[in-house]
C-alpha atoms as a PDB file:
ATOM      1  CA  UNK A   1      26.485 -23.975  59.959  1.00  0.00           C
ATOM      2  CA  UNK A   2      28.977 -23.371  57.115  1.00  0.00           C
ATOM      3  CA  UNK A   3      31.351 -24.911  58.645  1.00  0.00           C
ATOM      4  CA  UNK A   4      29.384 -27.830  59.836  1.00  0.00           C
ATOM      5  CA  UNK A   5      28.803 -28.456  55.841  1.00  0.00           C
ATOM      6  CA  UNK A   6      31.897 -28.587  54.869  1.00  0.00           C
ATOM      7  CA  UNK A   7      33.115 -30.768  57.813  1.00  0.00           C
ATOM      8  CA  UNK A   8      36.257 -28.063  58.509  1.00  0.00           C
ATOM      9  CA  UNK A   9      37.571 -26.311  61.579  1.00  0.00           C
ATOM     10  CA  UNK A  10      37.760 -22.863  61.257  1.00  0.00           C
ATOM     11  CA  UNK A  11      41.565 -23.404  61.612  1.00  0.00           C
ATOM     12  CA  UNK A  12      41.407 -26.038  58.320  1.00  0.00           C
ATOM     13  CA  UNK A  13      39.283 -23.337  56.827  1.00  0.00           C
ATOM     14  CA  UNK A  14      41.932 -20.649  57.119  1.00  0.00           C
ATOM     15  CA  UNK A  15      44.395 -22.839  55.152  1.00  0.00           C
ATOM     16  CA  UNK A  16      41.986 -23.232  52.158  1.00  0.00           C
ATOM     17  CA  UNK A  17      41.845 -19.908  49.454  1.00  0.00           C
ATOM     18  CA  UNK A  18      38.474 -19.729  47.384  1.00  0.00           C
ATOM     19  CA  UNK A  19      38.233 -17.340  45.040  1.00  0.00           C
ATOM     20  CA  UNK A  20      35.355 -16.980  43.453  1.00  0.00           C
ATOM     21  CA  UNK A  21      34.670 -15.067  40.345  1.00  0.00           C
ATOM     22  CA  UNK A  22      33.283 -15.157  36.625  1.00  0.00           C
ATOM     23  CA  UNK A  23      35.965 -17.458  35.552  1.00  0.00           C
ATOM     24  CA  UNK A  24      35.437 -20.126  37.898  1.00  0.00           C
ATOM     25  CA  UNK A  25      35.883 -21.526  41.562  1.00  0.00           C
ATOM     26  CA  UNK A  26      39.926 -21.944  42.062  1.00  0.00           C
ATOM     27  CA  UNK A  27      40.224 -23.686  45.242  1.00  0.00           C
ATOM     28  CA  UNK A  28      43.714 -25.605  47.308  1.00  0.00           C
ATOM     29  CA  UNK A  29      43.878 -28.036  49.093  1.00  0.00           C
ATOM     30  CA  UNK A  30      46.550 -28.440  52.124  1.00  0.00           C
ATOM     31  CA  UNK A  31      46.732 -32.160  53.408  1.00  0.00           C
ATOM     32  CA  UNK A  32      42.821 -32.755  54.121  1.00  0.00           C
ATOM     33  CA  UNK A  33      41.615 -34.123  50.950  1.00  0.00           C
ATOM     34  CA  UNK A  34      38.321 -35.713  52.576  1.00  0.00           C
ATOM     35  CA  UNK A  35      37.107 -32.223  52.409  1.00  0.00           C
ATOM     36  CA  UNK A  36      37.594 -31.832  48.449  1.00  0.00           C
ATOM     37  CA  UNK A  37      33.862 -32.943  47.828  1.00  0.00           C
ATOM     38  CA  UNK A  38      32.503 -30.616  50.196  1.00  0.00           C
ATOM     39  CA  UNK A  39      34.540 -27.790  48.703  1.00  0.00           C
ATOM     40  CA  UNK A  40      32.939 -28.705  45.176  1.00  0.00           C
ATOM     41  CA  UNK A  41      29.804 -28.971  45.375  1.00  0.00           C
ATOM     42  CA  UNK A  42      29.467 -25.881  48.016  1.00  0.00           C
ATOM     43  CA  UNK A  43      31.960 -23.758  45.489  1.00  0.00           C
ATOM     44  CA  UNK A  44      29.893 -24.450  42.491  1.00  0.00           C
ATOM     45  CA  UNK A  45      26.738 -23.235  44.018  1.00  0.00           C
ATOM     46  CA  UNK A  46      28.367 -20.150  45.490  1.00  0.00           C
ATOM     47  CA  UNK A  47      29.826 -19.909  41.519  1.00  0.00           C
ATOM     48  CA  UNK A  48      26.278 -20.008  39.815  1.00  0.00           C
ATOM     49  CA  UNK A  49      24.580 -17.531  41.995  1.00  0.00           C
ATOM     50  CA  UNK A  50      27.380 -15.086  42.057  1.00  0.00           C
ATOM     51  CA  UNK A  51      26.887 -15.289  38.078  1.00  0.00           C
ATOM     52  CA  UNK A  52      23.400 -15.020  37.861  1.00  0.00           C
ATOM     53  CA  UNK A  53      23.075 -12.124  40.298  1.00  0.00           C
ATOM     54  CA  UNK A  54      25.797 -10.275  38.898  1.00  0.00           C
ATOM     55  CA  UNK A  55      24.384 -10.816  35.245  1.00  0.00           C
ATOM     56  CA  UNK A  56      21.228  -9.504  36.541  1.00  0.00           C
ATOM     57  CA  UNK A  57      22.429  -6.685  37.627  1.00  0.00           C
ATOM     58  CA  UNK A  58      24.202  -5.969  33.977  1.00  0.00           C
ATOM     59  CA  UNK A  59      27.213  -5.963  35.450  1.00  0.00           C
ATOM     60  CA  UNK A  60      28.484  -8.643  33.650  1.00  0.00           C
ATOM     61  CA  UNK A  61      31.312  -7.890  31.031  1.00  0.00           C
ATOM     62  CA  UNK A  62      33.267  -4.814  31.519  1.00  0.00           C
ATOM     63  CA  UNK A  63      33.286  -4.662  35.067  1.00  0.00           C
ATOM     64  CA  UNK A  64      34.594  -8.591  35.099  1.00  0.00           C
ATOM     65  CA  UNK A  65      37.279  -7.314  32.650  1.00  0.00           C
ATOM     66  CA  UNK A  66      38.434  -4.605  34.398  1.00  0.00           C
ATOM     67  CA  UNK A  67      38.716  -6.605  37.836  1.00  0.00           C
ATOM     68  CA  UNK A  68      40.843  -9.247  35.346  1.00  0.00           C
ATOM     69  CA  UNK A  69      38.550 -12.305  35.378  1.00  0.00           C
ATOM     70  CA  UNK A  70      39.204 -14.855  33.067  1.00  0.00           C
ATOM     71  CA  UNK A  71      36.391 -16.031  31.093  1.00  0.00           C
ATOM     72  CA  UNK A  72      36.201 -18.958  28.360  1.00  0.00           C
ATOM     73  CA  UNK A  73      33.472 -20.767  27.030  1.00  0.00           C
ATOM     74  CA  UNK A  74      32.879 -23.653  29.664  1.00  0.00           C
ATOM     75  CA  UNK A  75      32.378 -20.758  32.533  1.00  0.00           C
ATOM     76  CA  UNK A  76      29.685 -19.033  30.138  1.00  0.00           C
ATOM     77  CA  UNK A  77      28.018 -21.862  29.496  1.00  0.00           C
ATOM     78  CA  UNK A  78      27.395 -22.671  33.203  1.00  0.00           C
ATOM     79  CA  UNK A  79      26.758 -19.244  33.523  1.00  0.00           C
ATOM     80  CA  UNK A  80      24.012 -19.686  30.530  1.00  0.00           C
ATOM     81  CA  UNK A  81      22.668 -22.751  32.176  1.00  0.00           C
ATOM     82  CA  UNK A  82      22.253 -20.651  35.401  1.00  0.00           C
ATOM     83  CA  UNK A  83      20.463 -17.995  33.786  1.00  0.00           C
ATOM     84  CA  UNK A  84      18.362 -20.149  31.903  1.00  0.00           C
ATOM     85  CA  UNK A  85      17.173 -22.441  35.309  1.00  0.00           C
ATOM     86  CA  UNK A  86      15.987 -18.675  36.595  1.00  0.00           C
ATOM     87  CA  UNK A  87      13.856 -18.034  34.179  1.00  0.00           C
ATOM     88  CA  UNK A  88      16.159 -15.342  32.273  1.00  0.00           C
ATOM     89  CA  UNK A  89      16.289 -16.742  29.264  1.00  0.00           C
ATOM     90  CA  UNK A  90      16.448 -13.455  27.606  1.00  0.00           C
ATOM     91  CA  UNK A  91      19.090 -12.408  29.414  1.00  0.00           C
ATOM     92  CA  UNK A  92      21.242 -15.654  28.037  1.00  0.00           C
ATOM     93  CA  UNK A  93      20.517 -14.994  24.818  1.00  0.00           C
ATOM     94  CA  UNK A  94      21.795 -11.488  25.007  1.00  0.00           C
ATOM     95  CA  UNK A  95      25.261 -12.695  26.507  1.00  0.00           C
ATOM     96  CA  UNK A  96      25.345 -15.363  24.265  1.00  0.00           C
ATOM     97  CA  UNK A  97      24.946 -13.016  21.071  1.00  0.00           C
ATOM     98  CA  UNK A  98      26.498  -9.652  22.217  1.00  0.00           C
ATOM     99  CA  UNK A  99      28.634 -10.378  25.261  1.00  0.00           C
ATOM    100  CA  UNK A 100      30.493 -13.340  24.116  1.00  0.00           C
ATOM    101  CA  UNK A 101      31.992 -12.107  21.176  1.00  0.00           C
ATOM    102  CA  UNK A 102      33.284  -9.482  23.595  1.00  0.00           C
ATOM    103  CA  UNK A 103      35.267 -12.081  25.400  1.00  0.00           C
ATOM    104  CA  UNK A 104      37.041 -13.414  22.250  1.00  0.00           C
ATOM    105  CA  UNK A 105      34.366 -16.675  23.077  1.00  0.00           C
ATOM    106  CA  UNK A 106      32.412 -18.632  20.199  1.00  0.00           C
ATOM    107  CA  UNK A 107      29.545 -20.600  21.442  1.00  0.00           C
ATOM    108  CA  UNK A 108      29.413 -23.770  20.610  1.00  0.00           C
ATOM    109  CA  UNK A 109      25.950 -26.202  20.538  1.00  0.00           C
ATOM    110  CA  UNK A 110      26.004 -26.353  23.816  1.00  0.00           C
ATOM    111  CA  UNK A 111      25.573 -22.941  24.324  1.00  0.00           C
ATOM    112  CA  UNK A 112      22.612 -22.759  22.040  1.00  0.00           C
ATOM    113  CA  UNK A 113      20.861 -25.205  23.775  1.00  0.00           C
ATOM    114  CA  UNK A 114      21.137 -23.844  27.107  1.00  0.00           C
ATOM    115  CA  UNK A 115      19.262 -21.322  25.568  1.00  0.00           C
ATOM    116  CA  UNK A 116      16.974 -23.401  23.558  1.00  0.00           C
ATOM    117  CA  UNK A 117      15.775 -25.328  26.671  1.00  0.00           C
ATOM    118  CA  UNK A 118      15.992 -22.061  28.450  1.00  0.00           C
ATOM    119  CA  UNK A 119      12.803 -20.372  26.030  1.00  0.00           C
ATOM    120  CA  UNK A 120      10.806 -23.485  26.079  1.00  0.00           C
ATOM    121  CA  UNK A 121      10.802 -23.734  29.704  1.00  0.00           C
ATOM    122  CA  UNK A 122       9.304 -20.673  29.876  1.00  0.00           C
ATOM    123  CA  UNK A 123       6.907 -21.208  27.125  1.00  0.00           C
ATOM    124  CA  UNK A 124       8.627 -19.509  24.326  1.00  0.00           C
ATOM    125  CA  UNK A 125       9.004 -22.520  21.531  1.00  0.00           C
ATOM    126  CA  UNK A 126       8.443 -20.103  18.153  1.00  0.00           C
ATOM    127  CA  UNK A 127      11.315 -18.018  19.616  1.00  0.00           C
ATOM    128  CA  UNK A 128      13.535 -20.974  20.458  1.00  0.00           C
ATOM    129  CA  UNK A 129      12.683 -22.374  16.578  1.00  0.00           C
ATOM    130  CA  UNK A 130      13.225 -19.338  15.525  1.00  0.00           C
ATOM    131  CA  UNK A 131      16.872 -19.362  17.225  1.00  0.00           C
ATOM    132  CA  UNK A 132      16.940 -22.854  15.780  1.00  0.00           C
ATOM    133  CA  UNK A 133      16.673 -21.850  12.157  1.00  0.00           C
ATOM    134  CA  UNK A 134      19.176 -19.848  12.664  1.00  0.00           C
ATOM    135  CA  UNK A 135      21.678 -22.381  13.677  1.00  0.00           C
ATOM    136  CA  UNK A 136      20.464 -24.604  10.968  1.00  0.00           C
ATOM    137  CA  UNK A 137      20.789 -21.857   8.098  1.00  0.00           C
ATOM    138  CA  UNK A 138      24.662 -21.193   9.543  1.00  0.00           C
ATOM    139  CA  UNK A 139      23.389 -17.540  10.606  1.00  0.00           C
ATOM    140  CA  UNK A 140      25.103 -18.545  14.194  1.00  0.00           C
ATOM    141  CA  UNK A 141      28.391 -19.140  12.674  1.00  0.00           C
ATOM    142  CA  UNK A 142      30.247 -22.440  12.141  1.00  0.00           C
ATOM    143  CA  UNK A 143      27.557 -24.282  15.394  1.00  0.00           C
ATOM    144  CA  UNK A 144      24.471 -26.365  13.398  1.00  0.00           C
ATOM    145  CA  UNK A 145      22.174 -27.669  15.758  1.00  0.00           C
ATOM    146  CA  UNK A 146      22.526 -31.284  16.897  1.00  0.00           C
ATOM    147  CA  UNK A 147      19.560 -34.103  17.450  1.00  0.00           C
ATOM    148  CA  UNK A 148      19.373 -32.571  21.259  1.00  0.00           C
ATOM    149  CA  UNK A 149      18.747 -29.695  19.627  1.00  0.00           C
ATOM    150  CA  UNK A 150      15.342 -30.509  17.946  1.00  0.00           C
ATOM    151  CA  UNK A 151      14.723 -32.632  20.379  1.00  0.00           C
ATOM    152  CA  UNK A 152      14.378 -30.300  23.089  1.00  0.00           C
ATOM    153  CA  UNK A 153      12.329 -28.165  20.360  1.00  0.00           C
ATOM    154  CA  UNK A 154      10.319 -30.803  19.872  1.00  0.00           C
ATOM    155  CA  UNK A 155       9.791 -31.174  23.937  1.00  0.00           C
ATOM    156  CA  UNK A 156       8.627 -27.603  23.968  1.00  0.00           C
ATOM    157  CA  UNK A 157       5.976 -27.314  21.257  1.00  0.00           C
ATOM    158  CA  UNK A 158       4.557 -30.492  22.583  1.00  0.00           C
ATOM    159  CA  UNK A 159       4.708 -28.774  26.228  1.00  0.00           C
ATOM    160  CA  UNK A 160       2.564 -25.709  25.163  1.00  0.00           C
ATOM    161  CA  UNK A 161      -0.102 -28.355  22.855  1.00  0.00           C
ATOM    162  CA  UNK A 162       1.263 -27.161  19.577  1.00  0.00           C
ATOM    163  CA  UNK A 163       1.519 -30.548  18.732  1.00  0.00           C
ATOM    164  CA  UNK A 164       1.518 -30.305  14.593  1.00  0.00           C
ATOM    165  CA  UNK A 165       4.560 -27.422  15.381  1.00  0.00           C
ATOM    166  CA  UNK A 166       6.618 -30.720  17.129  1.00  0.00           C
ATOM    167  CA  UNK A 167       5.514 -32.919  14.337  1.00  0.00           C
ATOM    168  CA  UNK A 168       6.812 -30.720  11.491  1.00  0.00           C
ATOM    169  CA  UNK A 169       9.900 -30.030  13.282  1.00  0.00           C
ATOM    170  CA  UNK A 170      10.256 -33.607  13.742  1.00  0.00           C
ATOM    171  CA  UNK A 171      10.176 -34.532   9.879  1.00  0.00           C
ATOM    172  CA  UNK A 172      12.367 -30.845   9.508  1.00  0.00           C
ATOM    173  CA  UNK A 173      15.086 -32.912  11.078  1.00  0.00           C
ATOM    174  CA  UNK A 174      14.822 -35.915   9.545  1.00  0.00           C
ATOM    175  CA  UNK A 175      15.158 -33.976   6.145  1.00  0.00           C
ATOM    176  CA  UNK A 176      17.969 -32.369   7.541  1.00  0.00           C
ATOM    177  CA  UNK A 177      19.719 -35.369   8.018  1.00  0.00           C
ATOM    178  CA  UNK A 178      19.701 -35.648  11.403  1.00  0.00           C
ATOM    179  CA  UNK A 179      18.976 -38.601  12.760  1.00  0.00           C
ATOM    180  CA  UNK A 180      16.312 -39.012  16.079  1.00  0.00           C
ATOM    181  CA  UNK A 181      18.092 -40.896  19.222  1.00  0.00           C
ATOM    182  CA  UNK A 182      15.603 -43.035  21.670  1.00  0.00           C
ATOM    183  CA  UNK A 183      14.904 -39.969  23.649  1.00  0.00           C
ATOM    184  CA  UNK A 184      13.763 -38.165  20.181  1.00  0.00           C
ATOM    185  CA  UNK A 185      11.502 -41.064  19.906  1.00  0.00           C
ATOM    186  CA  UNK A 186      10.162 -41.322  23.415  1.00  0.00           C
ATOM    187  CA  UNK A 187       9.313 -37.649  23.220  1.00  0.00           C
ATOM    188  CA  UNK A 188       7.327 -37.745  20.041  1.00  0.00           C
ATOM    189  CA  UNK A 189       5.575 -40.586  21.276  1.00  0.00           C
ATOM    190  CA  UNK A 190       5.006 -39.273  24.508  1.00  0.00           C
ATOM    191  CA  UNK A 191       3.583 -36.179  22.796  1.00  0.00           C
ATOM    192  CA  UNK A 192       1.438 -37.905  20.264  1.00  0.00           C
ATOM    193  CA  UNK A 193       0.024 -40.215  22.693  1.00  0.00           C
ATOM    194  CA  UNK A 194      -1.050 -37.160  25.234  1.00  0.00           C
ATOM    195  CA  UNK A 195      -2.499 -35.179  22.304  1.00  0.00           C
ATOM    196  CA  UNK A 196      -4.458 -38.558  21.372  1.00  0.00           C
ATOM    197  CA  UNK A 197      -3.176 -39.191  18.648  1.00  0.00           C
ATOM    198  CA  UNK A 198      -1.928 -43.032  18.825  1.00  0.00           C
ATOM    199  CA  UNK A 199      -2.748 -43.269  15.233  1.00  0.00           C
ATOM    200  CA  UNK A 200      -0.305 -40.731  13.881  1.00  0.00           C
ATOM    201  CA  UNK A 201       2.446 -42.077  16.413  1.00  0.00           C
ATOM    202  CA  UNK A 202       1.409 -45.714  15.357  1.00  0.00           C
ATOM    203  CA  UNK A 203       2.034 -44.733  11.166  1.00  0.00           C
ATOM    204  CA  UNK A 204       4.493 -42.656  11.406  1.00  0.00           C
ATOM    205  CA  UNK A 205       6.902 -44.333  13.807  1.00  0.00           C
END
């Protein structure tokens, strides 16, 4: 069935070397380049899970470095993003303030809000503000947060009915200087208008 995926003969198959491993999927290519695609996309997937599973297991880090991965901050953050999409947000946050350091990595905004959307998927928007704040008051290092960001905040507090929480936070950035994009807007809107309460959304916006 693999095989009938990718669209390769197990002879083609034998000329192409994956190897798969924290820093990424290193793949070449020998003369059939309609297969590239295929090879992607399948590579990727087979990238994310190894991640997650082996970051599950706490096996991430020292083992990796011993077997001479090479890590840098794009693979983490897919890594991050993987974590995150299983519901382990915790166990993002602790490689992305413990293990990455480790790695000579600094995580950059992205990172934080892999983790940010991470905790308010899974209903955890004080914890995710309070990782917020910490960007904002530079206790993350040289990485503010960005209008995606709050807005992703924003998106969670409304999500769990806080919706004065998504309100502040949405003045908080304003103060800040930050200024909302469409999608900021839409989501505050959205939010207001689902709590019932056009009239706030109608003054205020």
């Amino acid at each position: 069935m693999l095989l009938q995926i990718l669209n390769l003969t197990e002879l083609e198959l034998n000329r192409v070397d994956i190897r798969v491993g924290l820093s990424g999927a290193l793949y070449y290519m020998d003369g059939f380049s309609r297969t590239v695609r295929h090879l992607r996309n399948l590579v990727s997937q087979v990238l994310l899970q190894i991640c997650v599973y082996t970051a599950q297991r706490s096996m991430f880090g020292t083992s990796s470095l011993r077997q001479g991965w090479r890590v840098d901050g794009i693979v983490i953050n897919q890594l991050l993003k993987g974590l995150c999409d299983s519901k382990c947000a915790s166990e993002a946050m602790n490689i992305l303030l413990r293990r990455m350091p480790e790695f000579g990595c600094s995580p950059d905004v992205v990172s934080y809000n892999n983790i940010l959307k991470g905790l308010c998927d899974e209903k955890r928007a004080e914890e995710a503000l309070q990782l917020l704040h910490m960007m904002s008051d530079d206790g993350c290092g040289n990485c503010p947060p960005n209008v995606v960001s709050y807005t992703i905040v924003i998106n969670g507090f409304f999500r769990d009915g806080q919706v004065d929480r998504a309100y502040n936070l949405f003045h908080e950035m304003d103060d800040r200087g930050i200024v909302p994009t469409v999608v900021t807007y839409t989501t505050v809107i959205d939010g207001l208008c689902k709590a019932q309460e056009v009239d706030r959304a109608e003054g205020d916006l």
